[in-house]
C-alpha atoms as a PDB file:
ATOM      1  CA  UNK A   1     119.905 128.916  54.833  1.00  0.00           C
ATOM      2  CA  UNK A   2     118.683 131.124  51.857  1.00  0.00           C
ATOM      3  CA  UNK A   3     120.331 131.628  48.543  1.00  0.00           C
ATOM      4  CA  UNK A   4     119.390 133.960  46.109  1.00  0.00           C
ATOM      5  CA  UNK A   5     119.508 133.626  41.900  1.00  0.00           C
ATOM      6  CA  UNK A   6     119.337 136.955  40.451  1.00  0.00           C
ATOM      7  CA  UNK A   7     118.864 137.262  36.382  1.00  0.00           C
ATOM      8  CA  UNK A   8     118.466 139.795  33.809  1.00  0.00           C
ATOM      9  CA  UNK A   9     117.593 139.465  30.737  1.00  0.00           C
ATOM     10  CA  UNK A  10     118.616 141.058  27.257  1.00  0.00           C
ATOM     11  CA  UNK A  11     116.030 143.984  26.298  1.00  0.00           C
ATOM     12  CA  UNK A  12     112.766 142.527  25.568  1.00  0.00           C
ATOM     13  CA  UNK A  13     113.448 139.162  26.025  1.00  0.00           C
ATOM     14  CA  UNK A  14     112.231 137.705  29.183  1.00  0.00           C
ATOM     15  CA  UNK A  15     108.309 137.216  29.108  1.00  0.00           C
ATOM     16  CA  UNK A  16     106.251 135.152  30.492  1.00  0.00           C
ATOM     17  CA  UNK A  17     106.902 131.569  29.228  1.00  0.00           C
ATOM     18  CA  UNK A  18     110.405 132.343  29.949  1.00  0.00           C
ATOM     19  CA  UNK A  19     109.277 132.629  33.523  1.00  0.00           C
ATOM     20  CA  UNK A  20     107.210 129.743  33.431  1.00  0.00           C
ATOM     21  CA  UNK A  21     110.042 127.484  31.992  1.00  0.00           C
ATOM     22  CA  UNK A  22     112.098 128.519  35.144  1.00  0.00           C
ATOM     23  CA  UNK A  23     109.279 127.661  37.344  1.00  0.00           C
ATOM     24  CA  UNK A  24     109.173 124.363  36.050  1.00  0.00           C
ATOM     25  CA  UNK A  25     112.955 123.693  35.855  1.00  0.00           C
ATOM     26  CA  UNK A  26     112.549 124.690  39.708  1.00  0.00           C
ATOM     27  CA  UNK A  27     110.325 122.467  40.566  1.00  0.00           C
ATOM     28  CA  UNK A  28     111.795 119.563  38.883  1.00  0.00           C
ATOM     29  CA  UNK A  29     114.681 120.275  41.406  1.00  0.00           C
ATOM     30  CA  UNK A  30     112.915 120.645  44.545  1.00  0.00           C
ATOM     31  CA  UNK A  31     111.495 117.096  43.709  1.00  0.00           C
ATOM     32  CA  UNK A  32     114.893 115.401  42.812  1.00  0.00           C
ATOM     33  CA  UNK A  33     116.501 117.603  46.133  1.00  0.00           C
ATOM     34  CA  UNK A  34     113.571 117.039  48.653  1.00  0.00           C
ATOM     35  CA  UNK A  35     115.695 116.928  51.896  1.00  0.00           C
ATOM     36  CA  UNK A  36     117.655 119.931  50.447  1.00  0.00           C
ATOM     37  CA  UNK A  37     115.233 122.501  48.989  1.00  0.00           C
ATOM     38  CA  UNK A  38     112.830 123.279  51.590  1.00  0.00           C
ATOM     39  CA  UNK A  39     111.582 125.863  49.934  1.00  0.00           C
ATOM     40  CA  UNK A  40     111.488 128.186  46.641  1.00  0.00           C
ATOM     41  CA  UNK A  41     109.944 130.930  44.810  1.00  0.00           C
ATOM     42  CA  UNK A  42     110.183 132.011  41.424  1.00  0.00           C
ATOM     43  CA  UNK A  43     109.463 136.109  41.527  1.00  0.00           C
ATOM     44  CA  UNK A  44     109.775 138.903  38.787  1.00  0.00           C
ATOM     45  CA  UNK A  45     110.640 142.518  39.222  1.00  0.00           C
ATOM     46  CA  UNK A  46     107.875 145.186  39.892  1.00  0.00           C
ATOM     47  CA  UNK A  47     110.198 147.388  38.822  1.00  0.00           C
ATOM     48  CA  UNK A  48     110.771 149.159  35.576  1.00  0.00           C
ATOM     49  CA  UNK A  49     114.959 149.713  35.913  1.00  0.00           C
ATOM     50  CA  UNK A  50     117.366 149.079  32.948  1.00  0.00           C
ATOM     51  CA  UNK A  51     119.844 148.453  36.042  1.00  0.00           C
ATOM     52  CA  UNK A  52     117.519 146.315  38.103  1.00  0.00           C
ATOM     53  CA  UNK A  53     116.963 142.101  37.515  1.00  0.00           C
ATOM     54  CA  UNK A  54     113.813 140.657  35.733  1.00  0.00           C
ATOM     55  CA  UNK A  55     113.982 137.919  37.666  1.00  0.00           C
ATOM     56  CA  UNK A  56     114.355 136.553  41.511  1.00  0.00           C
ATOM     57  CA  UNK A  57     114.737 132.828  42.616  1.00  0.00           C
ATOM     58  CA  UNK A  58     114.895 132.816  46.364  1.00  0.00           C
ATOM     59  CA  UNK A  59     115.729 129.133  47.835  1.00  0.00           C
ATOM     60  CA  UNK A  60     115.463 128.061  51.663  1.00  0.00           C
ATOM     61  CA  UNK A  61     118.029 125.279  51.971  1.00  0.00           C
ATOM     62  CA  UNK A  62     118.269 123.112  54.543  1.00  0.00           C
ATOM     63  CA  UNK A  63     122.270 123.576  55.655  1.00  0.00           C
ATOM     64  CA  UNK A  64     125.289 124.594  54.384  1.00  0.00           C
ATOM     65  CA  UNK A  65     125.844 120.890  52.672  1.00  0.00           C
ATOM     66  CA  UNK A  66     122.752 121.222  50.951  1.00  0.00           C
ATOM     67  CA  UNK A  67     123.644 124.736  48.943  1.00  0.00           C
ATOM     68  CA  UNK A  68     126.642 122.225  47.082  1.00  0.00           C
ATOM     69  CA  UNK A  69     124.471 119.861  46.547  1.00  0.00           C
ATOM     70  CA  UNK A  70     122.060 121.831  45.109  1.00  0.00           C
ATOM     71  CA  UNK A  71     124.683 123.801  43.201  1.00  0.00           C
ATOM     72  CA  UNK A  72     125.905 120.365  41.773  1.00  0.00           C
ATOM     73  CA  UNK A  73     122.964 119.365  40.557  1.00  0.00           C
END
C-alpha cells in the first residue's frame, strides 16, 4: 500500500536542514514500525511553482492495518 505526505512550506522557509530533520524523523519511524514501513523516501520538488509542494514523503506500507498504525504513531 503507498501513502503519500505532501508539504509546503511558507516562502523561503524550507531549506535544507529542514529536509534533513524530516529525513531523520523518518527514519526514526521506519525503525520503531519495521513490520509496517517497508519502505520510504524523503523527496523535494524540482519544480519552481508557488502552487506546487516543497516536499514529498512517499511510504510503502505493508496493509491497510499498518497505514493506522503508522498514522498513530
Amino acid at each position: 500500500m503507498k501513502h503519500f505526505v505532501l508539504m509546503k512550506f511558507k516562502k523561503d522557509y524550507f531549506c535544507d536542514s529542514i529536509k534533513r530533520e524530516i529525513e531523520r524523523a523518518y527514519e526514526q519511524i521506519h525503525k520503531e514500525l519495521p513490520e509496517d514501513i517497508i519502505s520510504y523516501a524523503v523527496r523535494e520538488s524540482c519544480l519552481e511553482s508557488q502552487h506546487g509542494m516543497d516536499l514529498m514523503i512517499e511510504l510503502t506500507l505493508a496493509g491497510e492495518s499498518s497505514l493506522g498504525r503508522y498514522l498513530t504513531h
